[in-house]
ModelCIF file with pLDDT and N, C-alpha, C, O atoms, coordinates in Angstrom:
data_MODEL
#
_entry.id   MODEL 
#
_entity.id                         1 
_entity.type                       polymer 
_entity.pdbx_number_of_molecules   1 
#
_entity_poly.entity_id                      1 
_entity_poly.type                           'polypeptide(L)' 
_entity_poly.nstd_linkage                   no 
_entity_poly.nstd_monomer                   no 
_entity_poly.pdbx_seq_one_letter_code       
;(UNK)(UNK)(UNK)(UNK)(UNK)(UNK)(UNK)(UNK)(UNK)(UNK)(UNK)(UNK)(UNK)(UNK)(UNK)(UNK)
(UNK)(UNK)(UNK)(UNK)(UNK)(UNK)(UNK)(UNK)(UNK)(UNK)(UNK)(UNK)(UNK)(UNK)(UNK)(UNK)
(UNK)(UNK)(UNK)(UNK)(UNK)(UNK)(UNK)(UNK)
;
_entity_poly.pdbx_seq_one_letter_code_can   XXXXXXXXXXXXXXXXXXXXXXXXXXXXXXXXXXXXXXXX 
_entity_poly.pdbx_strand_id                 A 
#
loop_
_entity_poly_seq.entity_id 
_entity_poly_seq.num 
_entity_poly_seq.mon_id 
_entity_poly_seq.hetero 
1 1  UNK n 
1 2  UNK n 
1 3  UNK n 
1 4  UNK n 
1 5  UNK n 
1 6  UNK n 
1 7  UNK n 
1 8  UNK n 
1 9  UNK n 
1 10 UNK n 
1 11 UNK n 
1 12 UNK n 
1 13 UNK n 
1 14 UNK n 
1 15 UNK n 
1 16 UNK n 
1 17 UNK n 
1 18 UNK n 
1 19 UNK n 
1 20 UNK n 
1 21 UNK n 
1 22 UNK n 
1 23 UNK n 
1 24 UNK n 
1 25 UNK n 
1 26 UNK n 
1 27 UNK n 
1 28 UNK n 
1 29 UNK n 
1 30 UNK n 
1 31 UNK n 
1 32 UNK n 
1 33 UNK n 
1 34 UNK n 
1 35 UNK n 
1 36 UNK n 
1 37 UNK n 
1 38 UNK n 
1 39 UNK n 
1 40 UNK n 
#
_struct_asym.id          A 
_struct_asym.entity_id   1 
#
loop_
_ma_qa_metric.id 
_ma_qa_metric.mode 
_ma_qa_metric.name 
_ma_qa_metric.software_group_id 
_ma_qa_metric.type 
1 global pLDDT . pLDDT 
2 local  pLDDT . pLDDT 
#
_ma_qa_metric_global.metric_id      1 
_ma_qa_metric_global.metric_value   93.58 
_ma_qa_metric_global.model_id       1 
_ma_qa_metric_global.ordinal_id     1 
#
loop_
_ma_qa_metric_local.label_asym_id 
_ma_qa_metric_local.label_comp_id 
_ma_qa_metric_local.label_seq_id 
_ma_qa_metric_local.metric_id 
_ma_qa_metric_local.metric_value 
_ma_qa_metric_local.model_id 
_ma_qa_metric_local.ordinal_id 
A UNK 1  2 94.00 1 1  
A UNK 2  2 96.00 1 2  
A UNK 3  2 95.00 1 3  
A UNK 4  2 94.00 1 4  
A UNK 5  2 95.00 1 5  
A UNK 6  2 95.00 1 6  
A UNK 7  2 95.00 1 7  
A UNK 8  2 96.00 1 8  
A UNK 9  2 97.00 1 9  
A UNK 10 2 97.00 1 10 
A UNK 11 2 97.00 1 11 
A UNK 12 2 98.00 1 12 
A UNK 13 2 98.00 1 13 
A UNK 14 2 98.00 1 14 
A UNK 15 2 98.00 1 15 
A UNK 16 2 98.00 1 16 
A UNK 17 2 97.00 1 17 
A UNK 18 2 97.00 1 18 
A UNK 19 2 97.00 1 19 
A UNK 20 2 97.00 1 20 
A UNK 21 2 96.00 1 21 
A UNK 22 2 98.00 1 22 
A UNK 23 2 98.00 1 23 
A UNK 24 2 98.00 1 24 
A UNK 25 2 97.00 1 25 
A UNK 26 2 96.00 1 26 
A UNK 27 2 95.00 1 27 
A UNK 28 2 93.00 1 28 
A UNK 29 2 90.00 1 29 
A UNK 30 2 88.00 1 30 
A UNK 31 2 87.00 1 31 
A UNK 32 2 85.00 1 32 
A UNK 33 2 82.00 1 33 
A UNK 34 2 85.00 1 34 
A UNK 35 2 87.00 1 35 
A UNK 36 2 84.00 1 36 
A UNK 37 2 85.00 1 37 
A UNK 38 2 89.00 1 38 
A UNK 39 2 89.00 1 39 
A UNK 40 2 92.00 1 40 
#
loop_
_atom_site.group_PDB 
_atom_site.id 
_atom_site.type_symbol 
_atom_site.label_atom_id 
_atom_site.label_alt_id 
_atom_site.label_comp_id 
_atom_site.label_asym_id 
_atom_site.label_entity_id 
_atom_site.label_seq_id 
_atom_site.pdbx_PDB_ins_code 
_atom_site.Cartn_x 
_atom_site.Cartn_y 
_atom_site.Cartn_z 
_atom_site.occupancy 
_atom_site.B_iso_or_equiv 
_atom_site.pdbx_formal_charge 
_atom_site.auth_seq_id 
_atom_site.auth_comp_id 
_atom_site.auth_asym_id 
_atom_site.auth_atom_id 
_atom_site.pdbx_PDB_model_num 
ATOM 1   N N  . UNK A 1 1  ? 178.010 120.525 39.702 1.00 94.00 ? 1  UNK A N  1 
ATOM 2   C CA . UNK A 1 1  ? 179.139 119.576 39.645 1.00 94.00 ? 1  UNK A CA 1 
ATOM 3   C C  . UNK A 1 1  ? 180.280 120.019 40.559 1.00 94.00 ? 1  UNK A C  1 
ATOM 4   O O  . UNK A 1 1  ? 181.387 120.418 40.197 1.00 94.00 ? 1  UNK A O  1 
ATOM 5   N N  . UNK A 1 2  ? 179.852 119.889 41.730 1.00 96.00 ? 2  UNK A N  1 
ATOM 6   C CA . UNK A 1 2  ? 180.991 120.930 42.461 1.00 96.00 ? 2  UNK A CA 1 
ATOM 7   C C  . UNK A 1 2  ? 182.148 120.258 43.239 1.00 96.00 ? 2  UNK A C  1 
ATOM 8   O O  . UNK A 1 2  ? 183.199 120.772 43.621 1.00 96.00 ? 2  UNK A O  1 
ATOM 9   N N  . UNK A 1 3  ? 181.503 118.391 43.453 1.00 95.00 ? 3  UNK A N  1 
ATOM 10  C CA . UNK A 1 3  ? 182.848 117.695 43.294 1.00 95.00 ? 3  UNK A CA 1 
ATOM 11  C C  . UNK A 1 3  ? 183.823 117.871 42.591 1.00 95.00 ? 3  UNK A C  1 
ATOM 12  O O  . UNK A 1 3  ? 184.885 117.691 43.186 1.00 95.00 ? 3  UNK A O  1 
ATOM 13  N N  . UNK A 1 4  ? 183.938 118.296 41.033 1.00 94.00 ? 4  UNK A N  1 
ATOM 14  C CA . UNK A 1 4  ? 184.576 118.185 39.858 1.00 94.00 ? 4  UNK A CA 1 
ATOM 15  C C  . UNK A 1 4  ? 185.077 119.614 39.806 1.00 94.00 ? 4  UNK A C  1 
ATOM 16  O O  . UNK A 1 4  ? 185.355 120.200 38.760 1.00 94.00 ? 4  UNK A O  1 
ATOM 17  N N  . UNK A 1 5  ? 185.184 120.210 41.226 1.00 95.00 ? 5  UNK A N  1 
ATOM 18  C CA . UNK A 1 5  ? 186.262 121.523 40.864 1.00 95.00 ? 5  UNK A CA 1 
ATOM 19  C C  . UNK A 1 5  ? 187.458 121.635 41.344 1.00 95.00 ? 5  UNK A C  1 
ATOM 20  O O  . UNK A 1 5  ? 187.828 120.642 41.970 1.00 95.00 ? 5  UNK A O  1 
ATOM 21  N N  . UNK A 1 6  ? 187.966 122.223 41.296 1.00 95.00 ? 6  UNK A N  1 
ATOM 22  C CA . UNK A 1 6  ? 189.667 122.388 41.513 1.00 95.00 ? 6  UNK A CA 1 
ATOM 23  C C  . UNK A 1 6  ? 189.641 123.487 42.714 1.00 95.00 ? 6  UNK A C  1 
ATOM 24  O O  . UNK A 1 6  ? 188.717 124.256 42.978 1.00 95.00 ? 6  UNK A O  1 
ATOM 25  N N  . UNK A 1 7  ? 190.657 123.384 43.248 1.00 95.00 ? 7  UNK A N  1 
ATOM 26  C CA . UNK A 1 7  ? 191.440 124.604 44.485 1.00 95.00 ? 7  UNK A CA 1 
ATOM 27  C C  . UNK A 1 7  ? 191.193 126.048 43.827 1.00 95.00 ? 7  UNK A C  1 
ATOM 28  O O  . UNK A 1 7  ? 190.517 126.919 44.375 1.00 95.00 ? 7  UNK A O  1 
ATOM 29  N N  . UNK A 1 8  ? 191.652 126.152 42.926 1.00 96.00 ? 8  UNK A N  1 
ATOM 30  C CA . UNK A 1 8  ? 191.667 127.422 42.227 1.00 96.00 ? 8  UNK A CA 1 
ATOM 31  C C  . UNK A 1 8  ? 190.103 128.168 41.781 1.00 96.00 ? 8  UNK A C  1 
ATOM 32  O O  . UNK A 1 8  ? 189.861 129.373 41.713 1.00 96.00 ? 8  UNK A O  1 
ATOM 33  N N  . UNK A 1 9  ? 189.332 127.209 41.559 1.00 97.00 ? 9  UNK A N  1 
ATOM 34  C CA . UNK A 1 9  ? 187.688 127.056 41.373 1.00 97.00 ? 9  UNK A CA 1 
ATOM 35  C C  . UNK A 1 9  ? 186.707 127.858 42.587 1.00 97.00 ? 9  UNK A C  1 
ATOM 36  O O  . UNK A 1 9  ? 185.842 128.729 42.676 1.00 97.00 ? 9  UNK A O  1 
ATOM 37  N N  . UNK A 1 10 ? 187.812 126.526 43.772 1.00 97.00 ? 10 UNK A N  1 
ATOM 38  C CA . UNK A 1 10 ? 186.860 126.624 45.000 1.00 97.00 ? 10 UNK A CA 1 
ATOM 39  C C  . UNK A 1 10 ? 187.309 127.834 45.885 1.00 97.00 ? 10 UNK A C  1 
ATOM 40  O O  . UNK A 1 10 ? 186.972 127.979 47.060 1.00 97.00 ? 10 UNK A O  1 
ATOM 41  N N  . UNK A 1 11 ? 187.977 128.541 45.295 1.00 97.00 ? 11 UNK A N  1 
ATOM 42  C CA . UNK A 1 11 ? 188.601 129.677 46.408 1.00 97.00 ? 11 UNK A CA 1 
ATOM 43  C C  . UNK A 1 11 ? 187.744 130.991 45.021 1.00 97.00 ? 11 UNK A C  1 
ATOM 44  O O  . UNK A 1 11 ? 187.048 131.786 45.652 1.00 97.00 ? 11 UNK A O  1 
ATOM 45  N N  . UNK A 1 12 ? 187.722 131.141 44.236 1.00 98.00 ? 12 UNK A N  1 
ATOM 46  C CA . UNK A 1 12 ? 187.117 132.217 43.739 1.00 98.00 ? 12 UNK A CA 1 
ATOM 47  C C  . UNK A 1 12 ? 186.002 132.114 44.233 1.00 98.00 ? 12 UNK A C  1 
ATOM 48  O O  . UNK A 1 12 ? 185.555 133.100 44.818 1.00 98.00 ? 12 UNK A O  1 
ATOM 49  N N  . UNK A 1 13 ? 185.293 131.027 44.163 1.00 98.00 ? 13 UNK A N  1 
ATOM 50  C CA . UNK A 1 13 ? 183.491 130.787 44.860 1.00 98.00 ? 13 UNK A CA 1 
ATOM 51  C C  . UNK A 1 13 ? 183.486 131.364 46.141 1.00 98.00 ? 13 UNK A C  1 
ATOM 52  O O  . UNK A 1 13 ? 182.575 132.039 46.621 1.00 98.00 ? 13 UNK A O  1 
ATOM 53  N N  . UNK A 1 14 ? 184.952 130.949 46.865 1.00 98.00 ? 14 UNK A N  1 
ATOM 54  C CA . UNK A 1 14 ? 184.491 131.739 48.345 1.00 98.00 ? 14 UNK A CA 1 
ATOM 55  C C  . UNK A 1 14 ? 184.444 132.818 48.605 1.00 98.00 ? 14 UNK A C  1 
ATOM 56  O O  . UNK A 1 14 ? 183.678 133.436 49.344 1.00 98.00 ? 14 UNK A O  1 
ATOM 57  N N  . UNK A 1 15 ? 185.777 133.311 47.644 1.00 98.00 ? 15 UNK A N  1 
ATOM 58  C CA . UNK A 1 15 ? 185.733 135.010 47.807 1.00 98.00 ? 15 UNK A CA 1 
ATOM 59  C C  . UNK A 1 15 ? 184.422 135.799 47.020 1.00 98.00 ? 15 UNK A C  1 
ATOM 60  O O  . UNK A 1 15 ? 184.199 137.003 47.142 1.00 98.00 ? 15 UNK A O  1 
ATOM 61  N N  . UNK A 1 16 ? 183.904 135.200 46.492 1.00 98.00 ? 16 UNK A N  1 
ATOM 62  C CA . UNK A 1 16 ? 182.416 135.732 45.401 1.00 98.00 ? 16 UNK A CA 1 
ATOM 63  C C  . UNK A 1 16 ? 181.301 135.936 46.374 1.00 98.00 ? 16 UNK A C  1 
ATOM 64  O O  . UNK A 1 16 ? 180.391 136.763 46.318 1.00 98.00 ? 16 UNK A O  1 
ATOM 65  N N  . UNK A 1 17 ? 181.560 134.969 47.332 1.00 97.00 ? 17 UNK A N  1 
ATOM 66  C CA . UNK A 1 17 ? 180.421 134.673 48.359 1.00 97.00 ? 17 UNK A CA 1 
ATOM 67  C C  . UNK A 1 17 ? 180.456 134.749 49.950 1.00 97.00 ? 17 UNK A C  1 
ATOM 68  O O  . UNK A 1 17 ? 179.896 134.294 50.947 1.00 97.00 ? 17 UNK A O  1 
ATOM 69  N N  . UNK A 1 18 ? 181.617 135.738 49.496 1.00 97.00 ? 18 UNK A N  1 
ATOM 70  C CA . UNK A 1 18 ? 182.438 136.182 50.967 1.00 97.00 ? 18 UNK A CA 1 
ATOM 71  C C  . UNK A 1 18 ? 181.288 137.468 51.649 1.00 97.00 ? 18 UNK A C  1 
ATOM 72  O O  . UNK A 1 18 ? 181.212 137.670 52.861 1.00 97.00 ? 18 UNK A O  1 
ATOM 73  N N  . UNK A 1 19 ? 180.224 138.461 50.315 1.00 97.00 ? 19 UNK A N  1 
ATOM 74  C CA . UNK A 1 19 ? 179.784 139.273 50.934 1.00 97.00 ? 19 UNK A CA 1 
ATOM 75  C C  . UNK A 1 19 ? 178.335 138.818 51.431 1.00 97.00 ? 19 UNK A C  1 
ATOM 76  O O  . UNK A 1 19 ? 178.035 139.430 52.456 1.00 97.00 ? 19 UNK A O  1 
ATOM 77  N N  . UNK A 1 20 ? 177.250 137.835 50.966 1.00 97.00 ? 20 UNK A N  1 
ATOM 78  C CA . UNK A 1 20 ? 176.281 137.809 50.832 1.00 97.00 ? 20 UNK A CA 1 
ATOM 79  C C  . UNK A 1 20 ? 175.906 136.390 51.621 1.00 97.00 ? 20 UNK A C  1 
ATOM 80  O O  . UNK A 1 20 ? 174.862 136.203 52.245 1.00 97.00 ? 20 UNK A O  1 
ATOM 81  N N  . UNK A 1 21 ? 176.992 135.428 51.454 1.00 96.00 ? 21 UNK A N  1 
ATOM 82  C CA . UNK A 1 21 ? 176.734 134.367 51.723 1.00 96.00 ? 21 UNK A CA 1 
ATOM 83  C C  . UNK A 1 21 ? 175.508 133.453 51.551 1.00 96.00 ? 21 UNK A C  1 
ATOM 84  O O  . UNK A 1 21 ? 174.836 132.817 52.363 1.00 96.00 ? 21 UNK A O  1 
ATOM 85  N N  . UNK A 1 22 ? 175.459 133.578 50.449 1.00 98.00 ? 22 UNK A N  1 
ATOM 86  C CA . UNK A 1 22 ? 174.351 132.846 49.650 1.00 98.00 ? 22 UNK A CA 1 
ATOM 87  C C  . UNK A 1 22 ? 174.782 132.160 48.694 1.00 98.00 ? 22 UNK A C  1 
ATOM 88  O O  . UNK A 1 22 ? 174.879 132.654 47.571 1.00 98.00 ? 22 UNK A O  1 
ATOM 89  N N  . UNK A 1 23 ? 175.146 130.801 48.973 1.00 98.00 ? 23 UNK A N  1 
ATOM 90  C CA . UNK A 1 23 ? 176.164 129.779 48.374 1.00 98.00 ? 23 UNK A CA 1 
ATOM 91  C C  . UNK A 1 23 ? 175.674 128.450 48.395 1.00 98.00 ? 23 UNK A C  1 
ATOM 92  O O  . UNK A 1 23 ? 175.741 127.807 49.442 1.00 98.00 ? 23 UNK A O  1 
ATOM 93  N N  . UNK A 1 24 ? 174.921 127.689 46.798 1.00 98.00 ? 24 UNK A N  1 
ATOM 94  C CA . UNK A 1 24 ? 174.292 126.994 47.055 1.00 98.00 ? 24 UNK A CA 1 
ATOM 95  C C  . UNK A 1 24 ? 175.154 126.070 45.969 1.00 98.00 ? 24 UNK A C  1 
ATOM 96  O O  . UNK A 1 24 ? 175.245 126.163 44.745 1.00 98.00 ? 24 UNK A O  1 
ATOM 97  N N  . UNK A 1 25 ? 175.793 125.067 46.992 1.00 97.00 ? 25 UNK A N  1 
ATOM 98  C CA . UNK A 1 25 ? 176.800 124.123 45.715 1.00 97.00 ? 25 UNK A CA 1 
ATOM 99  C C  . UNK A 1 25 ? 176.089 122.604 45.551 1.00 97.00 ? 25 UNK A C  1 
ATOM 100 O O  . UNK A 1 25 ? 175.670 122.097 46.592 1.00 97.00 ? 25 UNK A O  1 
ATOM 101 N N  . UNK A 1 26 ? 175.961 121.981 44.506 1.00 96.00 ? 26 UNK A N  1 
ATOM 102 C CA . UNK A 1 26 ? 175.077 120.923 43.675 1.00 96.00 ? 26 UNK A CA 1 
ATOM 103 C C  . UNK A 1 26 ? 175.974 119.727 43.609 1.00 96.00 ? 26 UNK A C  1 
ATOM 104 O O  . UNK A 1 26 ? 176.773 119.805 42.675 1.00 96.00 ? 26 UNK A O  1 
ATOM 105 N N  . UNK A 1 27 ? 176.044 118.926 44.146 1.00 95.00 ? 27 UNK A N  1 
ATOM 106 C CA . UNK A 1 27 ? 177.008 117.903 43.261 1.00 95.00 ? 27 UNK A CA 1 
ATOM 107 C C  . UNK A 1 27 ? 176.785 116.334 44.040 1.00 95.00 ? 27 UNK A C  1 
ATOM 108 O O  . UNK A 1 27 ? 175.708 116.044 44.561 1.00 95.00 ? 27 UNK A O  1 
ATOM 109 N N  . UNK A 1 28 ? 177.919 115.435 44.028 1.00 93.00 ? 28 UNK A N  1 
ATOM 110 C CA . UNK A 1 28 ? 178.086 113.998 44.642 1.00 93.00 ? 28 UNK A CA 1 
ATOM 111 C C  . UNK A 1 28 ? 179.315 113.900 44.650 1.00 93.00 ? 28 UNK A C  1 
ATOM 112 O O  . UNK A 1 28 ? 180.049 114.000 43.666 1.00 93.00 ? 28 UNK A O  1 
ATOM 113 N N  . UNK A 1 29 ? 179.687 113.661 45.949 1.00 90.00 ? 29 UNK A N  1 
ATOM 114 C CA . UNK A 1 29 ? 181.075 112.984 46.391 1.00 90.00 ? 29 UNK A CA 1 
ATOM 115 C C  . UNK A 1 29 ? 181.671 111.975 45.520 1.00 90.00 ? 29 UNK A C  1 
ATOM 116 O O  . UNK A 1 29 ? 182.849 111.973 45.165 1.00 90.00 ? 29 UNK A O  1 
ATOM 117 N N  . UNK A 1 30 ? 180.640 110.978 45.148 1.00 88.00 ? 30 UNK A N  1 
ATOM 118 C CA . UNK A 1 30 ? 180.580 109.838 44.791 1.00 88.00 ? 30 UNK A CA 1 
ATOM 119 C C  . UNK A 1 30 ? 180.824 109.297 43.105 1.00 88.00 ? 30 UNK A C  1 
ATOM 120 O O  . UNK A 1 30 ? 180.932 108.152 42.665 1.00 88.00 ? 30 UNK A O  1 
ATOM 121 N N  . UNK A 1 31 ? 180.849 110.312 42.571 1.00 87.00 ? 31 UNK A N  1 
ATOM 122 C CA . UNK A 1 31 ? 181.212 110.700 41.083 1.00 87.00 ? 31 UNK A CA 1 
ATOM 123 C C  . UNK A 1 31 ? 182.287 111.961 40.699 1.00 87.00 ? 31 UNK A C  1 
ATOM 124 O O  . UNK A 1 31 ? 182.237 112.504 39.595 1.00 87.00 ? 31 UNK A O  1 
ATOM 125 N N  . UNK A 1 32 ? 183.063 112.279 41.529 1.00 85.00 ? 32 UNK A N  1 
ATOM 126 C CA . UNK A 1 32 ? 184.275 112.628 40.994 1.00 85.00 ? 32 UNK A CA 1 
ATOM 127 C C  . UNK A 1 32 ? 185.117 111.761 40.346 1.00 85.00 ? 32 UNK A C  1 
ATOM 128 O O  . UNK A 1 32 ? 185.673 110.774 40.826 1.00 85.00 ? 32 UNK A O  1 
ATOM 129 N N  . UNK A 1 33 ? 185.194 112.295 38.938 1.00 82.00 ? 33 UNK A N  1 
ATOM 130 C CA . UNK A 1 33 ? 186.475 111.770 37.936 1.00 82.00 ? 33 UNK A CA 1 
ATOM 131 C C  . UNK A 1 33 ? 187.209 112.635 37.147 1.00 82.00 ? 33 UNK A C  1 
ATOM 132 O O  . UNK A 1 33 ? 187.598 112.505 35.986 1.00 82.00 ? 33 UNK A O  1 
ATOM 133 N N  . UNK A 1 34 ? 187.404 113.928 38.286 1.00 85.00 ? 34 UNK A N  1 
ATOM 134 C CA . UNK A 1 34 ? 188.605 114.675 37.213 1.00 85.00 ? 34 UNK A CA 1 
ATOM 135 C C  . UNK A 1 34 ? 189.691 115.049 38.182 1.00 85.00 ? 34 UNK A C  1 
ATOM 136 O O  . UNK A 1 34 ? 190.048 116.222 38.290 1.00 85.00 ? 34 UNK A O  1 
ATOM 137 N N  . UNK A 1 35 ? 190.067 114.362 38.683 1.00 87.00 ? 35 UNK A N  1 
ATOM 138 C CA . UNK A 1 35 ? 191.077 114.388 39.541 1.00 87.00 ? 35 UNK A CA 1 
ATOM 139 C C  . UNK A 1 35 ? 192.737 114.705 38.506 1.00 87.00 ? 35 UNK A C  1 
ATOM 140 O O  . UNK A 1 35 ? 193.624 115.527 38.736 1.00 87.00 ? 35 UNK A O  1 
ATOM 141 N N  . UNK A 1 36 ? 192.654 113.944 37.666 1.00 84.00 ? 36 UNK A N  1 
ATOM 142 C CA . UNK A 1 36 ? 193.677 113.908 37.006 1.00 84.00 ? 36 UNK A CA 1 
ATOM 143 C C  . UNK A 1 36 ? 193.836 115.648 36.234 1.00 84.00 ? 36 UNK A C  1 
ATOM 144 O O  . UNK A 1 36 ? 194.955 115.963 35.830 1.00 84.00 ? 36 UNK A O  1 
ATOM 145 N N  . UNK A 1 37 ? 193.040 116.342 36.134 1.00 85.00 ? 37 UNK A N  1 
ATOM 146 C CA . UNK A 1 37 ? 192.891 117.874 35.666 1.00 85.00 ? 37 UNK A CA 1 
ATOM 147 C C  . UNK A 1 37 ? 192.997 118.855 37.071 1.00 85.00 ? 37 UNK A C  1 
ATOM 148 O O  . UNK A 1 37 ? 192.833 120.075 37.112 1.00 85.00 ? 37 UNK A O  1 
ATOM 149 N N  . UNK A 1 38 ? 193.331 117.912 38.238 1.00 89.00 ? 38 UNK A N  1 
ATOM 150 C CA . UNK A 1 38 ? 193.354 119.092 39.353 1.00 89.00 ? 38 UNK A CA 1 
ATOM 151 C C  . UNK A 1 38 ? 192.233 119.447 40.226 1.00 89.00 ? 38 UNK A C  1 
ATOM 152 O O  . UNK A 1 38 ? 192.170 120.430 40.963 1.00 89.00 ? 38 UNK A O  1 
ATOM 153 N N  . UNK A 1 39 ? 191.060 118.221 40.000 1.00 89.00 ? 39 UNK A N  1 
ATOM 154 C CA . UNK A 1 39 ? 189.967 118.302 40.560 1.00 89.00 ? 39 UNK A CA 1 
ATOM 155 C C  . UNK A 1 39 ? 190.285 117.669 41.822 1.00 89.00 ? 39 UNK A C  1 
ATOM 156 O O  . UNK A 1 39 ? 191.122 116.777 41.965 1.00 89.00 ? 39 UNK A O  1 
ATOM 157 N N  . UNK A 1 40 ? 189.430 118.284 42.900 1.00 92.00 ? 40 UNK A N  1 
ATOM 158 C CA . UNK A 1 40 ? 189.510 118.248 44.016 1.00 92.00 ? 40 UNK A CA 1 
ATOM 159 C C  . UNK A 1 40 ? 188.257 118.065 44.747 1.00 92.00 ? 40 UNK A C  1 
ATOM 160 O O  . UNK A 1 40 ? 188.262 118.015 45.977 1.00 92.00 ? 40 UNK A O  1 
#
């Protein structure tokens, strides 16, 4: 669900995957609805 994450979400994922770079994110553009919680 990786439409449905936030700034704060998507910056720990990068730094997690800053050494290995093996980063496999799941989701749809097209069904984000948590915008109102800070989703991004």
């Amino acid at each position: 669900e990786y439409q449905d994450t936030s700034k704060v979400q998507a910056d720990i994922i990068d730094l997690l995957a800053s050494r290995h770079h093996n980063l496999m994110v799941v989701g749809d553009d097209s069904q984000s609805i948590y915008s109102f919680r800070g989703a991004n």
